[in-house]
C-alpha atoms as a PDB file:
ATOM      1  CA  UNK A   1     -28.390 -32.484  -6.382  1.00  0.00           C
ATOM      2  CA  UNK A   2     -25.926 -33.310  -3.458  1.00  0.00           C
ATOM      3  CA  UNK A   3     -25.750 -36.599  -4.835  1.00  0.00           C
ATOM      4  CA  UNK A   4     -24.947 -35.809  -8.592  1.00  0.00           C
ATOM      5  CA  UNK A   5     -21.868 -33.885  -7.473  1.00  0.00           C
ATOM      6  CA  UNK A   6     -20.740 -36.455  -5.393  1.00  0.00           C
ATOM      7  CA  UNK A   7     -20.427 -38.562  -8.106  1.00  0.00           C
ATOM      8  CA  UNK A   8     -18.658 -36.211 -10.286  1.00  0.00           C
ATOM      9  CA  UNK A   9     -14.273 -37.295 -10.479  1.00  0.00           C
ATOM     10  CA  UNK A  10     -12.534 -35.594  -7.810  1.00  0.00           C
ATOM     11  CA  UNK A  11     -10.003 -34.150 -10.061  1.00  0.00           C
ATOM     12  CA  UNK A  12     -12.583 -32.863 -12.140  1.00  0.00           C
ATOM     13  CA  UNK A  13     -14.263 -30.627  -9.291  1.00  0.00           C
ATOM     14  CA  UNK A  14     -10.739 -29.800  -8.765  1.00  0.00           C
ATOM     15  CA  UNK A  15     -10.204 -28.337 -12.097  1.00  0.00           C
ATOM     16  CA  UNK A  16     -14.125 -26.687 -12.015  1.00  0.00           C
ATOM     17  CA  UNK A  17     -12.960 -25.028  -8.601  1.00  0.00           C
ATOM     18  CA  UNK A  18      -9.716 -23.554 -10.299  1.00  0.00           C
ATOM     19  CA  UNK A  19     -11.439 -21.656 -12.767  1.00  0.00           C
ATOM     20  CA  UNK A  20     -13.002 -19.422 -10.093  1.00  0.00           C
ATOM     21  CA  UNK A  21     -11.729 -17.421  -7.407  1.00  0.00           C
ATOM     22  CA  UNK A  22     -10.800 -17.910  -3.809  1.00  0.00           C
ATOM     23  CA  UNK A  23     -13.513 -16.902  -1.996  1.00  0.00           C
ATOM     24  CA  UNK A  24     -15.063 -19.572  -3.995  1.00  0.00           C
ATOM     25  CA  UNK A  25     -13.398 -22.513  -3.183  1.00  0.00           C
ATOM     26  CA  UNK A  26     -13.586 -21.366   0.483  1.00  0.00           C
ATOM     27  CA  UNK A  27     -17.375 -21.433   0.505  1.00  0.00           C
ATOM     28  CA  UNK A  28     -18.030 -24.516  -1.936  1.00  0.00           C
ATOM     29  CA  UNK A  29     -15.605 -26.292   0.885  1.00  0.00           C
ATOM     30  CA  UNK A  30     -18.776 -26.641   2.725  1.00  0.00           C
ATOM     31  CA  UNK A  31     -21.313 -27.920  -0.185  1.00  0.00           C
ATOM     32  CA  UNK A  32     -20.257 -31.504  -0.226  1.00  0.00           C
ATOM     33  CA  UNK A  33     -17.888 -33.599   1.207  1.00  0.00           C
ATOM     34  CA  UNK A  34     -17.167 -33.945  -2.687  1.00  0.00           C
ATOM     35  CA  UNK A  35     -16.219 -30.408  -2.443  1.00  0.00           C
ATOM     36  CA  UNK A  36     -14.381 -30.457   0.613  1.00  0.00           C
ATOM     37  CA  UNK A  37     -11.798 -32.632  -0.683  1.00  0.00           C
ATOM     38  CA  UNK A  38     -11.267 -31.043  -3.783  1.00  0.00           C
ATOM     39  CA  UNK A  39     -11.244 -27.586  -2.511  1.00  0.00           C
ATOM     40  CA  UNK A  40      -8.360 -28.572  -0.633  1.00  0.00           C
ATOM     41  CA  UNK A  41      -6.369 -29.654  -3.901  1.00  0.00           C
ATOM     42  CA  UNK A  42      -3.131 -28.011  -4.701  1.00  0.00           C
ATOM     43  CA  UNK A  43      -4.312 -28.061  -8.250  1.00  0.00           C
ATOM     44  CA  UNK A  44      -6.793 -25.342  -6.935  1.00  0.00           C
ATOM     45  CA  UNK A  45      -4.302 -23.028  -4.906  1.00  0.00           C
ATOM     46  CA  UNK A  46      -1.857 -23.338  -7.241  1.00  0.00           C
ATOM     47  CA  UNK A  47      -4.199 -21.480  -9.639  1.00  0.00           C
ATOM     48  CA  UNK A  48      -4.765 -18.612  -6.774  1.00  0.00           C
ATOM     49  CA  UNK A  49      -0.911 -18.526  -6.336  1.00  0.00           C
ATOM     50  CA  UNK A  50       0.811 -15.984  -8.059  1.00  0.00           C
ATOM     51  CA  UNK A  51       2.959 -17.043 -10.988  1.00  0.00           C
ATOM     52  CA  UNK A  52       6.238 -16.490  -9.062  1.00  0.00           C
ATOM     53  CA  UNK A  53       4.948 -17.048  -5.835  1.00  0.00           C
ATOM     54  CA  UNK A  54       8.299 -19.442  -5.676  1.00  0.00           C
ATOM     55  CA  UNK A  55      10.470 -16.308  -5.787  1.00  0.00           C
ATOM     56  CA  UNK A  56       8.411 -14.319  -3.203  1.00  0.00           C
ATOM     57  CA  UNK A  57       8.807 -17.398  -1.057  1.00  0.00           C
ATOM     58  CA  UNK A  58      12.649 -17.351  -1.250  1.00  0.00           C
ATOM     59  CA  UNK A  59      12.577 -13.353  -0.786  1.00  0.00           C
ATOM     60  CA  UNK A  60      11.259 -13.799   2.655  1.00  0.00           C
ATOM     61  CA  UNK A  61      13.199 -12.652   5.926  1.00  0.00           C
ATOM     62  CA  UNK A  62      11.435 -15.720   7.928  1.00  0.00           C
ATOM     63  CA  UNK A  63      10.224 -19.201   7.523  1.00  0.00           C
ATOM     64  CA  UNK A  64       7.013 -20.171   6.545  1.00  0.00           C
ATOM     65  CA  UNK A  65       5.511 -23.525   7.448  1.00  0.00           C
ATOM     66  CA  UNK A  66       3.036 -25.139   4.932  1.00  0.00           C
ATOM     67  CA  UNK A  67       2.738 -28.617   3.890  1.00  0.00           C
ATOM     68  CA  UNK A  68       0.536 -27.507   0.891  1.00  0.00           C
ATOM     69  CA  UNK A  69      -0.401 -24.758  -1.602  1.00  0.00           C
ATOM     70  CA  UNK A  70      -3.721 -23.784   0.417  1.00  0.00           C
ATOM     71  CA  UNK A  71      -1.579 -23.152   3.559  1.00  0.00           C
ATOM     72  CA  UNK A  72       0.562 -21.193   1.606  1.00  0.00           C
ATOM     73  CA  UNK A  73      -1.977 -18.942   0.596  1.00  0.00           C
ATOM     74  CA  UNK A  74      -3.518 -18.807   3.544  1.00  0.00           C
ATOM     75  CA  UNK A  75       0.162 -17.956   5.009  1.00  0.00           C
ATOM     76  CA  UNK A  76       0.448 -15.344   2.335  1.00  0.00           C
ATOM     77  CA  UNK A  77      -2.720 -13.632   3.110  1.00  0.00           C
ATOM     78  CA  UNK A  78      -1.173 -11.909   6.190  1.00  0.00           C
ATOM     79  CA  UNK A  79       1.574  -9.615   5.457  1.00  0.00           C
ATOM     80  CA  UNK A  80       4.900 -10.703   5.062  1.00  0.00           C
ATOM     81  CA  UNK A  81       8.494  -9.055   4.843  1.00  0.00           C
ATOM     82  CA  UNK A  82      10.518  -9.859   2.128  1.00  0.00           C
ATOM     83  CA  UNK A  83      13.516  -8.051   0.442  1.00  0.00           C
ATOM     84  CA  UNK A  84      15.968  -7.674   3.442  1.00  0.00           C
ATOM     85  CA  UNK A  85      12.514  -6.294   5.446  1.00  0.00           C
ATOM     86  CA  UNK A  86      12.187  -3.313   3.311  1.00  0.00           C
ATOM     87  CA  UNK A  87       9.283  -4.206   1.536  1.00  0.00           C
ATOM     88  CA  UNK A  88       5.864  -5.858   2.483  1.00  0.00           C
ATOM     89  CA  UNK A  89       3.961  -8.713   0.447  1.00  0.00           C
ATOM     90  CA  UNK A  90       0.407  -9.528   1.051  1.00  0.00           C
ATOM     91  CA  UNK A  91      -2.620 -11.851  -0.651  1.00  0.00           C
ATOM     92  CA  UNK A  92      -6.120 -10.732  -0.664  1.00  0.00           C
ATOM     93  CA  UNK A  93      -7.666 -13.155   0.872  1.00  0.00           C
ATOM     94  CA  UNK A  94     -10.685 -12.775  -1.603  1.00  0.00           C
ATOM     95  CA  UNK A  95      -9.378 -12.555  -4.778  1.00  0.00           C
ATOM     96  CA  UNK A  96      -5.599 -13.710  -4.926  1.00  0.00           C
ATOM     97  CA  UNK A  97      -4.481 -10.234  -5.552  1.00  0.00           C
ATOM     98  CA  UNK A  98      -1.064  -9.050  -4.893  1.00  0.00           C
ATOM     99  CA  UNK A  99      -0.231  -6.173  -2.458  1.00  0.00           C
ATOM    100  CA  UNK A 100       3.516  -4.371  -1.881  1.00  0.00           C
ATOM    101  CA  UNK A 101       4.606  -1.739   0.399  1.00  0.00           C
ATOM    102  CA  UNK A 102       7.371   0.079   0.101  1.00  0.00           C
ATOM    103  CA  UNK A 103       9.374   1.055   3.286  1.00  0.00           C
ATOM    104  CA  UNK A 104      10.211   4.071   3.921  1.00  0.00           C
ATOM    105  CA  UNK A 105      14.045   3.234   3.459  1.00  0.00           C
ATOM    106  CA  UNK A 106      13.013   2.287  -0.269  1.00  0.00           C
ATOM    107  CA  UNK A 107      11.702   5.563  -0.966  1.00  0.00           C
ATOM    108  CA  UNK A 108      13.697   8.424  -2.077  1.00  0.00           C
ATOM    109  CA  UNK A 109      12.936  11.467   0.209  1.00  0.00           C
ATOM    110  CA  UNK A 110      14.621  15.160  -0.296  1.00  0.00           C
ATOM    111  CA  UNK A 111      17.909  15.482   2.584  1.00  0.00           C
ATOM    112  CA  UNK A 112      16.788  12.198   4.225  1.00  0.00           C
ATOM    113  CA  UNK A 113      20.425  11.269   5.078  1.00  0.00           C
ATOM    114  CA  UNK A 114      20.767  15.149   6.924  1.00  0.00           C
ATOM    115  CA  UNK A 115      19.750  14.066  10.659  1.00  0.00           C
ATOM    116  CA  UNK A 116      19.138  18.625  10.641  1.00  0.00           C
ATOM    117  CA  UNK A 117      16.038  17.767   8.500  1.00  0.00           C
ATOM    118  CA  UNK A 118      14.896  13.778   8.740  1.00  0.00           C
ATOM    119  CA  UNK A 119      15.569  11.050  11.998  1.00  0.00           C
ATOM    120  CA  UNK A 120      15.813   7.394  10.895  1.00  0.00           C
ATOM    121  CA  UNK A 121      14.242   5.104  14.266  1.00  0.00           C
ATOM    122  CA  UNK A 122      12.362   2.225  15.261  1.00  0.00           C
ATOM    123  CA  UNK A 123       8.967   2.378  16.591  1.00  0.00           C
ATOM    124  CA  UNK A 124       7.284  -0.873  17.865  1.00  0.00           C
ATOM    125  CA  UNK A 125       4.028   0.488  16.082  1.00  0.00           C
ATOM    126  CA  UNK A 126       5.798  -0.278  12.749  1.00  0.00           C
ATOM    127  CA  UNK A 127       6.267  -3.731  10.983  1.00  0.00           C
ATOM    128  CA  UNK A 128       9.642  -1.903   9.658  1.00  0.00           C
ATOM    129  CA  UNK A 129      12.719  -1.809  11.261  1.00  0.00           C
ATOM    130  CA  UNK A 130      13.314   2.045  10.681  1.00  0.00           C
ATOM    131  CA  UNK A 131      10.682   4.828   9.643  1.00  0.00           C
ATOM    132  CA  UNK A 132      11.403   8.389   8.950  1.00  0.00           C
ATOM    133  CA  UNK A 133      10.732  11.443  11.095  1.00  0.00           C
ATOM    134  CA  UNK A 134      10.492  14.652   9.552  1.00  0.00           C
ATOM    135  CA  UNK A 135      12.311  17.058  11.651  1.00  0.00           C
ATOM    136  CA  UNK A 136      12.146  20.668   9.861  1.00  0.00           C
ATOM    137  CA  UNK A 137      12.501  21.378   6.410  1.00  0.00           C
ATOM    138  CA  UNK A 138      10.779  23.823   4.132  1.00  0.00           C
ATOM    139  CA  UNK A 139      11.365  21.199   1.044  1.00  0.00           C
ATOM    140  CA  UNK A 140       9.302  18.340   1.625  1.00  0.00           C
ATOM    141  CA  UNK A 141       9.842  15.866  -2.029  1.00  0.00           C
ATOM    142  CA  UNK A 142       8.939  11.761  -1.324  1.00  0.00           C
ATOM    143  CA  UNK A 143       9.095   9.538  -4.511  1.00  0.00           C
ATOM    144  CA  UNK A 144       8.515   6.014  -4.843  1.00  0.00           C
ATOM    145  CA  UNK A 145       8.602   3.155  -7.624  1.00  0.00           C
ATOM    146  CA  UNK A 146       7.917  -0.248  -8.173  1.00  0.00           C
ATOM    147  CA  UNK A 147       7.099  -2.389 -11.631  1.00  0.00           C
ATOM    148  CA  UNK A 148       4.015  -3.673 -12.703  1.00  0.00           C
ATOM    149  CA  UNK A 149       5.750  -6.716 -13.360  1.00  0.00           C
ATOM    150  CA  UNK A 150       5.104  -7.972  -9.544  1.00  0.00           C
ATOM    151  CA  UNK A 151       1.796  -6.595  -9.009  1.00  0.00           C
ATOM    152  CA  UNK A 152      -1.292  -8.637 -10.076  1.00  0.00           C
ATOM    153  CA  UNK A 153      -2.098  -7.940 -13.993  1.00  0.00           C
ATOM    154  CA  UNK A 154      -5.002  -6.556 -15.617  1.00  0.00           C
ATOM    155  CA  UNK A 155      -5.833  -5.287 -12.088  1.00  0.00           C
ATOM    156  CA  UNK A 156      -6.929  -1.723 -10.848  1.00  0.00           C
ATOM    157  CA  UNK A 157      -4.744  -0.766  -8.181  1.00  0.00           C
ATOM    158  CA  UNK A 158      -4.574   2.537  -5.357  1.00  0.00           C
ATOM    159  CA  UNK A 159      -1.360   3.999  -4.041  1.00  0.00           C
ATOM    160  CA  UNK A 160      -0.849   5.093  -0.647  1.00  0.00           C
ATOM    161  CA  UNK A 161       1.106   7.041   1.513  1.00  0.00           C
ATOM    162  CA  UNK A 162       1.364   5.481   5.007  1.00  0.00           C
ATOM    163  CA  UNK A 163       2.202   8.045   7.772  1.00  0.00           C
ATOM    164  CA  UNK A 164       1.717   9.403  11.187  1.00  0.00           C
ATOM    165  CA  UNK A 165       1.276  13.030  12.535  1.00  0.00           C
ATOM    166  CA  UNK A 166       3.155  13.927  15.873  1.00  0.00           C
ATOM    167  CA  UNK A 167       2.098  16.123  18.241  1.00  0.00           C
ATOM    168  CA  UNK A 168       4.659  18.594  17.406  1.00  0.00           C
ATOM    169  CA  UNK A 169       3.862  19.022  14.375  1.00  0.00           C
ATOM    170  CA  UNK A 170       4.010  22.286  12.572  1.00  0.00           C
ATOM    171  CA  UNK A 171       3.424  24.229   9.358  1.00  0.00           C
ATOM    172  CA  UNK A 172       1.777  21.280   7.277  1.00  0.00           C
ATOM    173  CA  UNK A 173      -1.556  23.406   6.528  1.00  0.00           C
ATOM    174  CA  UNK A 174      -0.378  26.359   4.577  1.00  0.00           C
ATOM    175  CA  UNK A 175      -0.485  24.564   1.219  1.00  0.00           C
ATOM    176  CA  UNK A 176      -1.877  21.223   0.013  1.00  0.00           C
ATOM    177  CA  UNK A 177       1.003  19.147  -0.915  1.00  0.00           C
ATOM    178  CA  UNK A 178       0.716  17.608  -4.629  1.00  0.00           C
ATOM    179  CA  UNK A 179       0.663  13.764  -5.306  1.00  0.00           C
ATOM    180  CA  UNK A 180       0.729  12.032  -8.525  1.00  0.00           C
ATOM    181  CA  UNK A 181       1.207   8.372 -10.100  1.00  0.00           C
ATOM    182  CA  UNK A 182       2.403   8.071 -13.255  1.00  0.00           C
ATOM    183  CA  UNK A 183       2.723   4.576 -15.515  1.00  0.00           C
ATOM    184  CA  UNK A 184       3.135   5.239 -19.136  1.00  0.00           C
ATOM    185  CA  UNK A 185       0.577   8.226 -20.287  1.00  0.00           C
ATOM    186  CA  UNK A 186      -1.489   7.612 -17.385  1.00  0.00           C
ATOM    187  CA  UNK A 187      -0.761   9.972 -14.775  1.00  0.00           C
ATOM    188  CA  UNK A 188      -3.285  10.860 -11.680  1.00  0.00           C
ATOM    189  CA  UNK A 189      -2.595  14.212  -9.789  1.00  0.00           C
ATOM    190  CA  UNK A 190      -4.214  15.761  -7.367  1.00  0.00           C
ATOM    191  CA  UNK A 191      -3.943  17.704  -3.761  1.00  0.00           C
ATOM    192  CA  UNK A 192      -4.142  16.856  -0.488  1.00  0.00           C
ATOM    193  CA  UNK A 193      -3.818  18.351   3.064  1.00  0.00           C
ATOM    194  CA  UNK A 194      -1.604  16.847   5.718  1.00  0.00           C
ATOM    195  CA  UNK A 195      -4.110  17.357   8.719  1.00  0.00           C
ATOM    196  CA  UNK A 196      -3.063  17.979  12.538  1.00  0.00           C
ATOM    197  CA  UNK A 197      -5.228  15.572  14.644  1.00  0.00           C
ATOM    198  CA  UNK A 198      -4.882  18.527  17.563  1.00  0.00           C
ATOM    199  CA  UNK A 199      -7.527  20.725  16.003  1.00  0.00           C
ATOM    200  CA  UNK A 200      -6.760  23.700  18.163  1.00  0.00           C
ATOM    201  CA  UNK A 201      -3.101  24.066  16.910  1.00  0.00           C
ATOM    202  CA  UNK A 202      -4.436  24.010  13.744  1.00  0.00           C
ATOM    203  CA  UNK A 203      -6.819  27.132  14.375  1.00  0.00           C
ATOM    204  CA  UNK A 204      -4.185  28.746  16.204  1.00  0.00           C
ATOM    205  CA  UNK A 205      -1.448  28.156  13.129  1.00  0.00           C
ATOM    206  CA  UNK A 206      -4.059  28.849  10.298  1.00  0.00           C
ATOM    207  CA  UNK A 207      -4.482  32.302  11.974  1.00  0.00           C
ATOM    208  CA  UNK A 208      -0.808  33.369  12.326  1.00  0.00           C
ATOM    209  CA  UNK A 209      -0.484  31.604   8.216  1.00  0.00           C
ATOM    210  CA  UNK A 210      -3.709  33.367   7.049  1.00  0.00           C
ATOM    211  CA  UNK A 211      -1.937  35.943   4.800  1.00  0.00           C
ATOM    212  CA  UNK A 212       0.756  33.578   3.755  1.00  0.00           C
ATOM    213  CA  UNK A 213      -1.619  31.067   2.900  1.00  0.00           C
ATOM    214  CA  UNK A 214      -3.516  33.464   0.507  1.00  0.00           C
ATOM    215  CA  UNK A 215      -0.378  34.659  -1.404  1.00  0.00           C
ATOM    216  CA  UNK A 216       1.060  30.711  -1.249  1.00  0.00           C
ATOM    217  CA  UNK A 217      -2.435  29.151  -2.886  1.00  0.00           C
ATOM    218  CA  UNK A 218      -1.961  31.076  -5.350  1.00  0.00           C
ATOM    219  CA  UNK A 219       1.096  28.950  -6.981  1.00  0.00           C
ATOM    220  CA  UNK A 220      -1.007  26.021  -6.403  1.00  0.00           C
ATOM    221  CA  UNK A 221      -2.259  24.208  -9.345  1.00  0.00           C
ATOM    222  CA  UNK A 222      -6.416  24.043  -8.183  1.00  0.00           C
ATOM    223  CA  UNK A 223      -7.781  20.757  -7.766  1.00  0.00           C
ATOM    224  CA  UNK A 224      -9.698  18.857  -5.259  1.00  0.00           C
ATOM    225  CA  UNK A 225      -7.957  18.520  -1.997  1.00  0.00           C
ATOM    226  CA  UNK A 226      -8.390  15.227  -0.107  1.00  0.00           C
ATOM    227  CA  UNK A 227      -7.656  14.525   3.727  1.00  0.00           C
ATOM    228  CA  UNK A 228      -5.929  11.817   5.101  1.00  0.00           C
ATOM    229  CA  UNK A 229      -7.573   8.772   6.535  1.00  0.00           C
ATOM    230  CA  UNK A 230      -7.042   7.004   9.432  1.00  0.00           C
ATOM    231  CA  UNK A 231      -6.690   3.110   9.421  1.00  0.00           C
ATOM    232  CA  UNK A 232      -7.422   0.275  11.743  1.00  0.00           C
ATOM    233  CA  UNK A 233      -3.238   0.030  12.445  1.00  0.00           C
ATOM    234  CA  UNK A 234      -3.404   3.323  13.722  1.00  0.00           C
ATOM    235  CA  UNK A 235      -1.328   4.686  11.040  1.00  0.00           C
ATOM    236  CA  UNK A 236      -3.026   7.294   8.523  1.00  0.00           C
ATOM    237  CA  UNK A 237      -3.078   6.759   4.595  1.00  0.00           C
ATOM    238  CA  UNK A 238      -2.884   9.481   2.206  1.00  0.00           C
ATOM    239  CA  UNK A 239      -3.900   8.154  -1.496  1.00  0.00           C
ATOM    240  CA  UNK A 240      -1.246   9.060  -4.107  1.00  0.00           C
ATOM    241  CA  UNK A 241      -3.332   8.268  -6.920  1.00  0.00           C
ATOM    242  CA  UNK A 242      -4.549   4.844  -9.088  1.00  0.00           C
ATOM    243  CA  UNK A 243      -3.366   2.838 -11.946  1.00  0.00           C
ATOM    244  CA  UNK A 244      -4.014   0.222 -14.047  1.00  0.00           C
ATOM    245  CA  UNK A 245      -1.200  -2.987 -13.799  1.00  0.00           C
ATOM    246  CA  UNK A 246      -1.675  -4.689 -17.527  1.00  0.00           C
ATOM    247  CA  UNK A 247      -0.217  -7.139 -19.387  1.00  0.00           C
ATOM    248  CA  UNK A 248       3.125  -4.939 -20.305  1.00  0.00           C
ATOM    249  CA  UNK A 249       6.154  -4.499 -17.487  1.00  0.00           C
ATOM    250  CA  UNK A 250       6.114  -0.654 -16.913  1.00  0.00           C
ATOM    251  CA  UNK A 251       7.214   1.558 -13.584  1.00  0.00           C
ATOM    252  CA  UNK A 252       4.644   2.815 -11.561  1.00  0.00           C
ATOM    253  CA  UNK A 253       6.159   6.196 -10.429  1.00  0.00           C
ATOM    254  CA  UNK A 254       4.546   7.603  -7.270  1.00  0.00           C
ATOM    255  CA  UNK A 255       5.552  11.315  -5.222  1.00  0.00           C
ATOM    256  CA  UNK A 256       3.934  13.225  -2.501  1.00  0.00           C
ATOM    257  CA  UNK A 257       5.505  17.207  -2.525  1.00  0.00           C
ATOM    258  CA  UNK A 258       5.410  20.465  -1.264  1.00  0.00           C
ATOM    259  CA  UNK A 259       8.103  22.423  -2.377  1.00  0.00           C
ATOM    260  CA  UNK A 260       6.335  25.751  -3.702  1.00  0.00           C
ATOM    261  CA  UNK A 261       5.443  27.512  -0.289  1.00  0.00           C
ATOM    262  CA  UNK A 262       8.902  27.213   1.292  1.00  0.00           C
ATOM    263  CA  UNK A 263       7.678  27.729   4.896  1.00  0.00           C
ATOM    264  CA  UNK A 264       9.403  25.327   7.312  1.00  0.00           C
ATOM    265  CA  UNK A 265       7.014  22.174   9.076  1.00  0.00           C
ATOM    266  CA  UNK A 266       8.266  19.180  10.407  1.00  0.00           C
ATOM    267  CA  UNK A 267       6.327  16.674  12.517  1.00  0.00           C
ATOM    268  CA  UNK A 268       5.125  13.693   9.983  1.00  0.00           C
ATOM    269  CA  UNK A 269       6.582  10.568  10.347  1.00  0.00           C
ATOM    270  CA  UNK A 270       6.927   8.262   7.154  1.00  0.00           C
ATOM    271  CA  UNK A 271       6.418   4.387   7.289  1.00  0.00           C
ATOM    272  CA  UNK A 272       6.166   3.677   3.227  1.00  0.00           C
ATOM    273  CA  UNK A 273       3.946   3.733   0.440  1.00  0.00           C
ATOM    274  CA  UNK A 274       1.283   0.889  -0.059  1.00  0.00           C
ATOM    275  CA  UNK A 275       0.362  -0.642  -3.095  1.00  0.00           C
ATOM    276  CA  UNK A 276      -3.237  -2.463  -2.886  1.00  0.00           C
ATOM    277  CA  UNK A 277      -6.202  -3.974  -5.622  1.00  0.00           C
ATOM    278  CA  UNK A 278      -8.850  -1.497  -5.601  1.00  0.00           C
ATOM    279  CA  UNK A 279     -11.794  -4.103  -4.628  1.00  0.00           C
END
């Protein structure tokens, strides 16, 4: 069998390969020697590239070294800055798919620009120059957009909130904050809680809340309420919602909120929202 495909054109496997994904030209790299070659072809990556992948090249903050389109890809498959370093671009590795996140600074968040309410600083655990830290406010509003257009079409995609918890952290419990996506019709909404990781200040601040919390649930539209997650970074991820990226250009509008309980809490600290393929 080895033997038929070794006498199959080069160019040909080249064009077979192209048809298929990746994670398939990776592993059919070690079939033949046939297959070696051509999985190395640029005809091949250039298939896994994205259709602009020219433009996200000349968007980046630093230079990438790659004498051909499977070293670009592979360059591409860890995350890059690009936009002045306020946004994030990243390959799956497996399927081509594109990836974004949004930094904080490309987010619109309620008062960010009163220091009373929000700090802008760096922190070396972020891959962005600045992050917000909520200070105190008893309005907490974070939106976020960005256009099909660049994402990876007819593709199922999650949105996330990226974001820390400090240790003085305060009044985050009393309600679930709201999140929603929106593109077109579609909208997903839901709840989620902004957890302390100190689970003995959270006792301690559910039982002073307790009668609060009872009157404020009650302006909360019911749903199921979600948790944050913790990632391998060491930041936590709070899903937003899904969408579907078609054919069409439309604006994917994404918001985390809590502005019906009006008690004060401060302590979260914001790196951006994080566009990714559901796999």
């Amino acid at each position: 069998m080895e033997g038929l495909i070794d006498m199959l054109p080069g160019d040909c496997v080249s064009k077979i390969l192209s048809f298929t994904s990746p994670a398939d030209a990776f592993r059919s790299s070690m079939v033949s020697s046939m297959f070696h070659s051509a999985a190395k072809s640029d005809v091949v990556w250039e298939m896994f590239l994205p259709t602009d992948y020219k433009d996200v090249v000349s968007r980046l903050i630093t230079h990438l070294t790659f004498t051909t389109k499977k070293e670009l890809f592979v360059c591409l498959c860890n995350p890059v800055l690009v936009d002045g370093g306020r946004k994030i671009f990243k390959l799956e590795k497996s399927s081509g798919k594109i990836s974004y996140m949004l930094s904080a600074r490309e987010l619109s968040i309620t008062w960010s620009n009163d220091p009373m309410q929000w700090s802008w600083k760096s922190i070396p655990q972020s891959r962005f120059s600045e992050v917000a830290e909520l200070r105190t406010t008893c309005w907490l509003e974070i939106h976020g957009n960005i256009s099909t257009q660049i994402l990876s079409p007819n593709t199922r995609y999650g949105a996330y909130l990226i974001m820390k918890i400090s240790n003085r952290a305060y009044g985050l419990d009393s309600i679930p904050s709201e999140v929603l996506v929106k593109v077109g019709n579609e909208i997903c909404h839901d709840m989620i809680y902004l957890r302390h990781e100190d689970r003995k200040k959270q006792q301690m601040e559910c039982m002073f809340y307790r009668n609060r919390t009872e009157v404020l649930s009650k302006r909360v539209i019911e749903g199921t309420e979600g948790i944050s997650n913790e990632r391998k970074d060491g930041w936590m991820e709070i899903e937003l919602g899904e969408f579907f990226s078609g054919e069409a250009n439309e604006e994917v509008k994404m918001s985390l909120m809590e502005v019906k309980g009006y008690q004060l809490k401060g302590g979260i600290i914001i790196e951006g929202i994080e566009v990714r393929p559901i796999l």
